[in-house]
N, C-alpha and C. Protein backbone atom coordinates (compact mmCIF):
# COMPACT_ATOMS: atom_id res chain seq x y z
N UNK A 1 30.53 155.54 68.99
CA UNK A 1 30.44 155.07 70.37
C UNK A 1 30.87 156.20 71.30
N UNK A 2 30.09 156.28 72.27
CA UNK A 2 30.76 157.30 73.36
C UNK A 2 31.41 156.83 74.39
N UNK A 3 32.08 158.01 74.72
CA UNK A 3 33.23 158.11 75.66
C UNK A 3 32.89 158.24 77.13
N UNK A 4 32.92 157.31 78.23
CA UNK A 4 32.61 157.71 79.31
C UNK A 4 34.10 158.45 79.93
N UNK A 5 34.33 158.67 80.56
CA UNK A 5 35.11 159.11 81.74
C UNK A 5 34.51 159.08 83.30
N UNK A 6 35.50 158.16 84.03
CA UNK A 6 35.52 158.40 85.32
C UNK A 6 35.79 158.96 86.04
N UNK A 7 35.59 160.49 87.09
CA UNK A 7 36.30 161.31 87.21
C UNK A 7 36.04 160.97 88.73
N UNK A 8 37.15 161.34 89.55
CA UNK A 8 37.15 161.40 91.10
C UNK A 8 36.45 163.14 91.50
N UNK A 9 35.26 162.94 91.91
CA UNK A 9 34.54 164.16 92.57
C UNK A 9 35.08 164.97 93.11
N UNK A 10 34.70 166.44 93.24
CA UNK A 10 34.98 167.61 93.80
C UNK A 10 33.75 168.15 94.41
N UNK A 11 34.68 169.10 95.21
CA UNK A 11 32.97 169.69 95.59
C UNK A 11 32.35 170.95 94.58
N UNK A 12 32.83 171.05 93.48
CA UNK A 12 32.10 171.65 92.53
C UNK A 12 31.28 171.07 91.45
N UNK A 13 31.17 169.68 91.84
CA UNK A 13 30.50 168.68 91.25
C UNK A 13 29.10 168.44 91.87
N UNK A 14 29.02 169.14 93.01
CA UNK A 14 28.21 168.39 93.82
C UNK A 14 26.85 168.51 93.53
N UNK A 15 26.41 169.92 93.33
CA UNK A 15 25.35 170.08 92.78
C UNK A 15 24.98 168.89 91.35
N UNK A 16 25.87 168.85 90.54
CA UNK A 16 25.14 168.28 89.32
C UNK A 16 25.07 166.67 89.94
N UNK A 17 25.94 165.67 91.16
CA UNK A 17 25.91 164.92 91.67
C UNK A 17 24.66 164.95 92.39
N UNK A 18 24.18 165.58 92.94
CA UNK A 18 22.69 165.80 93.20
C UNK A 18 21.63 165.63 92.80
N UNK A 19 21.99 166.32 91.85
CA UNK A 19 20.88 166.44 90.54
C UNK A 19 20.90 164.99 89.92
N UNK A 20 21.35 164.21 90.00
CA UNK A 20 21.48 162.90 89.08
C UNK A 20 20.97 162.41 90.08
N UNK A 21 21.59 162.11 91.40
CA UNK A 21 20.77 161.20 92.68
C UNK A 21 19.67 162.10 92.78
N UNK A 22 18.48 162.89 92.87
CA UNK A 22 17.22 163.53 92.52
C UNK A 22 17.04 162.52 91.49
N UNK A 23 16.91 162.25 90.10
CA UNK A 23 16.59 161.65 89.32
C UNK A 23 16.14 160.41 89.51
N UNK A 24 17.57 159.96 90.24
CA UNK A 24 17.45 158.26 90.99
C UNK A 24 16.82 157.97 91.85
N UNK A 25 16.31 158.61 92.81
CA UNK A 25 15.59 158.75 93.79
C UNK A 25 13.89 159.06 93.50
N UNK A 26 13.75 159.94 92.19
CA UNK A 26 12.45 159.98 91.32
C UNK A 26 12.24 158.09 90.47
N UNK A 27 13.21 158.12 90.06
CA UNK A 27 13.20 156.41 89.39
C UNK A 27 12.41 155.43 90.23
N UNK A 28 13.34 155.54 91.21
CA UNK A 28 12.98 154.30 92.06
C UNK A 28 11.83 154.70 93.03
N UNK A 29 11.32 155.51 93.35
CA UNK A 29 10.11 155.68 93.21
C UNK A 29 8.52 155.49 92.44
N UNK A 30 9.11 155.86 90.92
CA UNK A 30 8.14 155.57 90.49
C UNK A 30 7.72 154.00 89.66
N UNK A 31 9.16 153.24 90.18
CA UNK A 31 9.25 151.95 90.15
C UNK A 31 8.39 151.32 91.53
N UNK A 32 8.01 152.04 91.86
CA UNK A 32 6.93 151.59 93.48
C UNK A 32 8.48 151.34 94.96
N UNK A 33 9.64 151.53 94.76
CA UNK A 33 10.07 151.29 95.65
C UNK A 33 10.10 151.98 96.98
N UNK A 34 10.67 151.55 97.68
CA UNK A 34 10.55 152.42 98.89
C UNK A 34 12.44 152.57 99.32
N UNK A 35 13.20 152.20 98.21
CA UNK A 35 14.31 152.35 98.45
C UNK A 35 14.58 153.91 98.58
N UNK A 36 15.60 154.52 98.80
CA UNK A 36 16.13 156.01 98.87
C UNK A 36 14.41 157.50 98.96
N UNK A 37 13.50 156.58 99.83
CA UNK A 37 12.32 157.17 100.02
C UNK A 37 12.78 158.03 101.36
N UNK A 38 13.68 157.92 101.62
CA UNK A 38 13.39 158.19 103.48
C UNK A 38 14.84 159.20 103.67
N UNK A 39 14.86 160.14 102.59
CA UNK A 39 16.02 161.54 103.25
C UNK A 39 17.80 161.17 102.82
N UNK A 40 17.60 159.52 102.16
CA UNK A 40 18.88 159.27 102.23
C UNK A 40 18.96 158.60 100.38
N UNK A 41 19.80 158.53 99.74
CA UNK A 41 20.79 159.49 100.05
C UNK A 41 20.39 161.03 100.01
N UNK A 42 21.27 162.09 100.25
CA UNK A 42 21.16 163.55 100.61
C UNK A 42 22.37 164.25 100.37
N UNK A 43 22.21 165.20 99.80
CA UNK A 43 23.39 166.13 99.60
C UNK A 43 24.61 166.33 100.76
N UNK A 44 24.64 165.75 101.83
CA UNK A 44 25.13 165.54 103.02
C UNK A 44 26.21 164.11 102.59
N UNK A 45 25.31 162.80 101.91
CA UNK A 45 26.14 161.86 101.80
C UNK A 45 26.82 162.25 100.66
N UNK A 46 26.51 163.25 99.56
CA UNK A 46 27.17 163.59 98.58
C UNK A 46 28.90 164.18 99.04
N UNK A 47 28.65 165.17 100.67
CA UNK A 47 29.79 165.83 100.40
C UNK A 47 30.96 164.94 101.18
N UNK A 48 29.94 164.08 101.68
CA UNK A 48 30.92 162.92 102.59
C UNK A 48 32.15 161.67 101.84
N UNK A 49 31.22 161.90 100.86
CA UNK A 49 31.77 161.07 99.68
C UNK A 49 33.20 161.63 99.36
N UNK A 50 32.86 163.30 98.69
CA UNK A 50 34.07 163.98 97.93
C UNK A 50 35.03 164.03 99.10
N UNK A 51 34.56 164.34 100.38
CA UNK A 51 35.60 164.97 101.36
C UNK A 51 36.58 163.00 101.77
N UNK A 52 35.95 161.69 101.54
CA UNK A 52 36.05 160.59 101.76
C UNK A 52 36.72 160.52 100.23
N UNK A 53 36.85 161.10 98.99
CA UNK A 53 37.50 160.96 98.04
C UNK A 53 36.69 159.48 97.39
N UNK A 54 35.97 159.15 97.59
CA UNK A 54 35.16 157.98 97.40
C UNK A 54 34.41 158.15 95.90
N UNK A 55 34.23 159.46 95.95
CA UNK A 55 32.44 159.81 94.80
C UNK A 55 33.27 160.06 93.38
N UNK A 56 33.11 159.56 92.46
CA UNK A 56 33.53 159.07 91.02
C UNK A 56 32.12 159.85 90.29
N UNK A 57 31.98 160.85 89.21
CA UNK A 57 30.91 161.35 88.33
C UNK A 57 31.16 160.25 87.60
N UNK A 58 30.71 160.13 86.29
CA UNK A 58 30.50 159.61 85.07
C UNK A 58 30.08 160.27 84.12
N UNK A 59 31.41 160.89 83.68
CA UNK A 59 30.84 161.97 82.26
C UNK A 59 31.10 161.11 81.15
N UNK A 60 30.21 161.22 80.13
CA UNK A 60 29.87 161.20 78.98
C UNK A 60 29.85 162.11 77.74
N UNK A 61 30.60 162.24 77.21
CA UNK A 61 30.56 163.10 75.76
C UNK A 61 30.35 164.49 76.51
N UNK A 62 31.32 164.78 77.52
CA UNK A 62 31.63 166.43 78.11
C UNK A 62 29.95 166.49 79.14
N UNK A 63 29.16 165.63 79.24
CA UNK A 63 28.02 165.80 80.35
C UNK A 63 27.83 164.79 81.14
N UNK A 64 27.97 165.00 82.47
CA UNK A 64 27.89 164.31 83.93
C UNK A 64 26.19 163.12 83.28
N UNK A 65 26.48 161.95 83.78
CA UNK A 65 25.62 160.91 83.25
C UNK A 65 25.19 160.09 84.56
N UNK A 66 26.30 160.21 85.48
CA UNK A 66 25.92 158.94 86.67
C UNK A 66 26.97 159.33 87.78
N UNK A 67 26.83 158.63 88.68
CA UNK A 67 27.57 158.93 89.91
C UNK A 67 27.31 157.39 90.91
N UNK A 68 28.84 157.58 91.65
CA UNK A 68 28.90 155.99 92.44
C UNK A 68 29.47 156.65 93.03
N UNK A 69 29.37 155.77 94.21
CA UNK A 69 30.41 155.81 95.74
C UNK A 69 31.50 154.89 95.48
N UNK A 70 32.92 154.43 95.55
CA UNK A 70 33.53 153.05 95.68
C UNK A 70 34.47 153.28 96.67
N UNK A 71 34.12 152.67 97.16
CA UNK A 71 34.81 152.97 99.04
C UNK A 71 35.42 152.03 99.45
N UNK A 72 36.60 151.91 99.74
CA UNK A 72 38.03 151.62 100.30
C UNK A 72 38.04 151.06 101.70
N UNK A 73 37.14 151.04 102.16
CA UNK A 73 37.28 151.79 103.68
C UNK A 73 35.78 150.35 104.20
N UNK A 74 36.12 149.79 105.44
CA UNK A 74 34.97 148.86 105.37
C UNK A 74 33.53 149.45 106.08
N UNK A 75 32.46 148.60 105.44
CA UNK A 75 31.01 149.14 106.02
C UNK A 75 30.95 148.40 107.15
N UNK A 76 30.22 149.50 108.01
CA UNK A 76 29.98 149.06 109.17
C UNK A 76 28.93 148.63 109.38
N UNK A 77 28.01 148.68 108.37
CA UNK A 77 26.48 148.15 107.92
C UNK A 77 26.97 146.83 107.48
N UNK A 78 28.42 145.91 107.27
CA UNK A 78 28.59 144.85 106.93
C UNK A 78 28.88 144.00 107.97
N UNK A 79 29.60 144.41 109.26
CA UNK A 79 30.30 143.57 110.20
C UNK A 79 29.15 142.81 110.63
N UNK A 80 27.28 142.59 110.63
CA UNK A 80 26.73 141.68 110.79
C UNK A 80 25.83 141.49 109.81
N UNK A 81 25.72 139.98 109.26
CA UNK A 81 25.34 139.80 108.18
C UNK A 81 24.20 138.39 108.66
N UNK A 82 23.35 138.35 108.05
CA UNK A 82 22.23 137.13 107.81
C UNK A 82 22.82 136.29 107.31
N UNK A 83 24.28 135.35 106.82
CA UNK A 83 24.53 134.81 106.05
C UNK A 83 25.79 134.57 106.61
N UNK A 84 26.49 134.44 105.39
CA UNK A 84 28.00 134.47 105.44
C UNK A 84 28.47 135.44 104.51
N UNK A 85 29.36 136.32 104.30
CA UNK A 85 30.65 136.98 103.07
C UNK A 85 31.43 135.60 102.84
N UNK A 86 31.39 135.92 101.46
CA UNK A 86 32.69 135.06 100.66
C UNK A 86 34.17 135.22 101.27
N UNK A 87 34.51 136.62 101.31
CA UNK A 87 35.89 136.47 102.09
C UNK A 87 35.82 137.04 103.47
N UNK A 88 37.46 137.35 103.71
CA UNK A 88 37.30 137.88 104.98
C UNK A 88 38.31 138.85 105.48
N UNK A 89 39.01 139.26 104.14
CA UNK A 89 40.37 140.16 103.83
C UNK A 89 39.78 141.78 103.54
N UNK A 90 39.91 142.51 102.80
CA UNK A 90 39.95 143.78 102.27
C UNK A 90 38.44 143.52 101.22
N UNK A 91 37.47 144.87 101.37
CA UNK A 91 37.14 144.55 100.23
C UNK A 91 36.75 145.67 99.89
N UNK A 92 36.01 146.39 98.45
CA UNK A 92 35.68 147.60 98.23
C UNK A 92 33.87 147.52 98.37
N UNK A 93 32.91 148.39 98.83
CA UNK A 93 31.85 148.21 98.56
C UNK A 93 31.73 149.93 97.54
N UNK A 94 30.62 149.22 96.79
CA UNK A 94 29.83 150.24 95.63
C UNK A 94 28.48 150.56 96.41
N UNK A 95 28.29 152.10 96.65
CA UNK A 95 27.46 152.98 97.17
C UNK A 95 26.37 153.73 96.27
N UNK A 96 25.58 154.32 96.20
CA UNK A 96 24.98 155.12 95.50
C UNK A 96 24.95 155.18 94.08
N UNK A 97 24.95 154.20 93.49
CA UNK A 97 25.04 154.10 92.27
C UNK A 97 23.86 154.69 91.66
N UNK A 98 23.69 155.89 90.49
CA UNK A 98 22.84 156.77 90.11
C UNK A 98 23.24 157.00 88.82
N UNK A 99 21.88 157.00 87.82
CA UNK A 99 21.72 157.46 86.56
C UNK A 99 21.04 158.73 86.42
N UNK A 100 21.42 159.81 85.36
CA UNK A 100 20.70 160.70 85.21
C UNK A 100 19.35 160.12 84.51
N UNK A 101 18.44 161.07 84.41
CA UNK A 101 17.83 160.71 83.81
C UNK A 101 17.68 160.84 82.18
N UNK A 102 18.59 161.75 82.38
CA UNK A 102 19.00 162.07 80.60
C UNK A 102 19.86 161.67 79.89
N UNK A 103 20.31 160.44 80.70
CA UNK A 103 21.60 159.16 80.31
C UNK A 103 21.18 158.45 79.03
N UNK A 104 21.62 158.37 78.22
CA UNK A 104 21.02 157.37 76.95
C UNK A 104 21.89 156.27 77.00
N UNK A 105 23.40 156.14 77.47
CA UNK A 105 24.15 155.10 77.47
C UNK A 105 23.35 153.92 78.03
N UNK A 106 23.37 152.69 77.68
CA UNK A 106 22.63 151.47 78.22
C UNK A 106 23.89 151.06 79.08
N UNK A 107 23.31 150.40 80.24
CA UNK A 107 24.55 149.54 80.43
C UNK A 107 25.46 150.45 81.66
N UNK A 108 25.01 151.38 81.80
CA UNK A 108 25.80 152.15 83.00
C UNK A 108 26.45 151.73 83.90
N UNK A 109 25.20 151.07 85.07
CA UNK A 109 25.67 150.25 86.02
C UNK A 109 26.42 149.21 85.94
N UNK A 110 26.35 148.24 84.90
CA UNK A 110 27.51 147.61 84.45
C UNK A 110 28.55 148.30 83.95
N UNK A 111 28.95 149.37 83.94
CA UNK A 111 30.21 149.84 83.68
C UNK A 111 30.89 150.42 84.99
N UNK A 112 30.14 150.73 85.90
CA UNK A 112 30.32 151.44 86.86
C UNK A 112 31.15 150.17 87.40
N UNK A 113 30.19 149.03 87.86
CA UNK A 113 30.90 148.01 88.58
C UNK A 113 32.01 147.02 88.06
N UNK A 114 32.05 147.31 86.50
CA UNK A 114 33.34 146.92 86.03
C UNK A 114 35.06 148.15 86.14
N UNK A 115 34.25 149.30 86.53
CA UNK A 115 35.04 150.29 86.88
C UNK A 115 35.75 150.00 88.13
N UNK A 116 34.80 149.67 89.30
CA UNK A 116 35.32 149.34 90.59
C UNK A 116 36.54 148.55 90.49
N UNK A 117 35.79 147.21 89.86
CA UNK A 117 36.56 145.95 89.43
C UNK A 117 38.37 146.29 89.15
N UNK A 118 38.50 147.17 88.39
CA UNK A 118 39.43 147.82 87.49
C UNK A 118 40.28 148.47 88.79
N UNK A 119 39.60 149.72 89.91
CA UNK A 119 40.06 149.66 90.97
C UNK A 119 40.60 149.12 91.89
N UNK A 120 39.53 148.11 92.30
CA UNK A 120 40.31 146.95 92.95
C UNK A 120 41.44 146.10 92.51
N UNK A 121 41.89 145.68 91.09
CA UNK A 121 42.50 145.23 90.50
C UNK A 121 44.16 146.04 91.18
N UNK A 122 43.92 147.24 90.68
CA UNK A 122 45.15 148.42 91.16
C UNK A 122 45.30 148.49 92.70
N UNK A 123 44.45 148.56 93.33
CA UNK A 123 44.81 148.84 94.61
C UNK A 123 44.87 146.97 95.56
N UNK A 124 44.92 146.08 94.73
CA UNK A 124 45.10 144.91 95.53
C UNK A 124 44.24 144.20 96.06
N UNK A 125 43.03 144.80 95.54
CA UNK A 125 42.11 144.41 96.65
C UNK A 125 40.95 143.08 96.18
N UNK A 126 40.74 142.20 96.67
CA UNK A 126 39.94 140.89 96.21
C UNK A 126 38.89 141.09 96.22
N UNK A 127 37.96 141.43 96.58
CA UNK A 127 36.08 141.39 96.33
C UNK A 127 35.40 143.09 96.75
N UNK A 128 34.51 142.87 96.18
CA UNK A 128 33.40 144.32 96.43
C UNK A 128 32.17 143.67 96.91
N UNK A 129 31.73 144.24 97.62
CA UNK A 129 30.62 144.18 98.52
C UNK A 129 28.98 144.97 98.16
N UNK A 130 28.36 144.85 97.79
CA UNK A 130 27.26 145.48 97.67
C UNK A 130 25.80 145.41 97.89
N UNK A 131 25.36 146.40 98.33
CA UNK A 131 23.76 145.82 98.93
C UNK A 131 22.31 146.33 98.28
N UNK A 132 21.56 146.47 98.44
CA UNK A 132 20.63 146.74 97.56
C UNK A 132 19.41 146.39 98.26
N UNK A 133 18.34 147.09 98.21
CA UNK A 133 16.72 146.26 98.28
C UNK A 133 16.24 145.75 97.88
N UNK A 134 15.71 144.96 98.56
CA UNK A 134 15.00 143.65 97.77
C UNK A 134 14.28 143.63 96.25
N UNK A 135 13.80 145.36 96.30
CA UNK A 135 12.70 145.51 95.24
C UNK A 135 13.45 146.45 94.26
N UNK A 136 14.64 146.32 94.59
CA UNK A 136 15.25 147.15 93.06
C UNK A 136 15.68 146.31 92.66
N UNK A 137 14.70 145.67 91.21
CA UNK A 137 14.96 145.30 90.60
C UNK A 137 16.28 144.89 89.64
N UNK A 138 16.05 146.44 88.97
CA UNK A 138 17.20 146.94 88.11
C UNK A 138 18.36 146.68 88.63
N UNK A 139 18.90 146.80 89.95
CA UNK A 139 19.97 146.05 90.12
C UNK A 139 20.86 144.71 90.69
N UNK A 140 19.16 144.10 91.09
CA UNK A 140 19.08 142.50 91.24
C UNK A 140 19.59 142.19 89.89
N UNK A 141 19.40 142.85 89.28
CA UNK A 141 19.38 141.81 87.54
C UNK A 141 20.91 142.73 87.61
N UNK A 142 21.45 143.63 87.51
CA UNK A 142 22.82 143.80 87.59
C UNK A 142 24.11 143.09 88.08
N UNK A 143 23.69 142.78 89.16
CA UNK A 143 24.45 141.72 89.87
C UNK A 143 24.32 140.21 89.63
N UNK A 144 23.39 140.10 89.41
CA UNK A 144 23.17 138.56 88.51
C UNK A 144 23.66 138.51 87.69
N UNK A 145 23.72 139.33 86.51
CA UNK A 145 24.59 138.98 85.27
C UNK A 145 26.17 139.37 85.47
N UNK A 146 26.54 140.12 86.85
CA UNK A 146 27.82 140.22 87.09
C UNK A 146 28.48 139.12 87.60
N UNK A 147 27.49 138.30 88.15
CA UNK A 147 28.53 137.23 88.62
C UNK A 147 28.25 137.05 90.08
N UNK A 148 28.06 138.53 90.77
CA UNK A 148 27.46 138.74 92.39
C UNK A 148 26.91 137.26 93.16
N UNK A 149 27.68 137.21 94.32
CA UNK A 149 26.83 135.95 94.82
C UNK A 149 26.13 136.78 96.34
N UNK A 150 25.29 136.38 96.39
CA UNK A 150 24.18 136.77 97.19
C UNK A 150 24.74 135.80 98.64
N UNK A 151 24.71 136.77 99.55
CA UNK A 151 25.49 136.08 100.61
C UNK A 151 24.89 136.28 101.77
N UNK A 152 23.41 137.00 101.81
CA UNK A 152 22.52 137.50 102.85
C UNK A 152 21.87 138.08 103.35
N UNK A 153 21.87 139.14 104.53
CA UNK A 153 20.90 139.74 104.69
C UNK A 153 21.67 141.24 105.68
N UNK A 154 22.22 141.94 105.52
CA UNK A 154 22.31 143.11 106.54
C UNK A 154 21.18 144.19 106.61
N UNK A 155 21.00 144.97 107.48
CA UNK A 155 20.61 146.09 107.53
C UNK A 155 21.53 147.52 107.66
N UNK A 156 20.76 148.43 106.87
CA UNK A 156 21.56 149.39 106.58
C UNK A 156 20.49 150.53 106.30
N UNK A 157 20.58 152.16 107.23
CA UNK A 157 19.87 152.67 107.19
C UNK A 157 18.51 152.29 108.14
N UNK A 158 18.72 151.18 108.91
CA UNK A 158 17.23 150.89 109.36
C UNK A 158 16.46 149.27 108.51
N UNK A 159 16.96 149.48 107.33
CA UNK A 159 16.38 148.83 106.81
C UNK A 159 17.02 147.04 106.12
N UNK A 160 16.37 146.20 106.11
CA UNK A 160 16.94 144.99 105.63
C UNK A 160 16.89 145.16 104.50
N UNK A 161 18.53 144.70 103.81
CA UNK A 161 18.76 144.81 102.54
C UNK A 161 19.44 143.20 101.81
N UNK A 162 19.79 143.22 100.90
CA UNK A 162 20.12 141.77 100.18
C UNK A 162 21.86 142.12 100.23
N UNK A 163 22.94 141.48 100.64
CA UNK A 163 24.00 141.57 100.44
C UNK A 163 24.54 140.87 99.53
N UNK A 164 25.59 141.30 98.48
CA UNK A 164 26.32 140.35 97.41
C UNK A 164 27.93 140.84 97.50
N UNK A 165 28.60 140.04 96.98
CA UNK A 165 29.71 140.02 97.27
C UNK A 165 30.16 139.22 95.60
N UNK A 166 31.48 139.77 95.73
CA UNK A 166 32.08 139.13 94.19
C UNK A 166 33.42 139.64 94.38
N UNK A 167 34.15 138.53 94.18
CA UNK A 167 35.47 137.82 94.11
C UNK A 167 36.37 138.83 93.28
N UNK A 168 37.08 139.13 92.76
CA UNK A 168 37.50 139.87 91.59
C UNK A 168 39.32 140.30 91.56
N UNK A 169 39.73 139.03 92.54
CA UNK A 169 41.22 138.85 92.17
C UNK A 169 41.65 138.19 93.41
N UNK A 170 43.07 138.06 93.47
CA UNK A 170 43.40 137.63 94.34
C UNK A 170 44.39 138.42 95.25
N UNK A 171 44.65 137.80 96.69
CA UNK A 171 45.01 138.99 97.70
C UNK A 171 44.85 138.04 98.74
């Protein structure tokens, strides 16, 4: 079985953090989406991340595999929502979540967001927030089997996205 490691980003990471969101950004493309079609994410949100201490790699057996945002700090793409949020305290949202393409681990993104989970746990904090397009699939079905309750509709980037939210202690 392999070994992931979660490592908190640097900016000597950034390039190979790149290079993995390139990949993700080729994916979901050739999944027909029109998600991360339009300049974003960009090596710009990469360094915003490290300098925000936010951006987590995901090495695997000594090679970078994936990369997430988990941010502390609230979205401002959240304060209006199509719906309702579950709470109304602290919460963490998950950003940029990206596979290389030369990842063989199954199951990534579910580790990633059980990683957060694990975060939030330590730092006190009750739910994560996360959004997504309608047409990525791959992580509609992520959040479904996480538990994610679907709570609406924000826009972010311009664009209308699906908001979920999940509970994950108390606070």
């Amino acid at each position: 079985m392999s070994n992931l490691i979660f490592k908190k980003a640097t900016d000597s990471d950034s390039q190979v953090i790149w290079e993995i969101l390139q990949d993700a950004i080729a994916q979901r493309k050739s999944e027909g989406s029109d998600q991360w079609q339009n300049g974003y994410p960009n090596p710009e949100s990469v360094a915003e991340d490290i300098a925000a201490q936010c951006g987590y790699l995901i090495i695997e057996d000594d090679v970078p595999v994936a990369y997430a945002a988990i941010v502390f700090e609230d979205e401002p793409a959240y304060a209006e929502i199509d719906g309702a949020w579950l709470t109304f305290g602290k919460y963490a949202v998950v950003h940029r979540v990206a596979r290389s393409a030369d990842a063989t681990t199954r199951g990534l993104a579910f580790k990633v967001f059980k990683f957060a989970e694990e975060l939030c746990s330590a730092k006190g904090v009750a739910s994560i927030r996360v959004d997504t397009n309608f047409d990525n699939l791959p992580m509609l079905k992520v959040l479904e089997k996480l538990g994610y309750t679907y709570c609406g509709e924000i826009f972010f980037q311009g664009a209308p996205r699906r908001a979920y939210e999940k509970i994950v202690g108390d606070s």
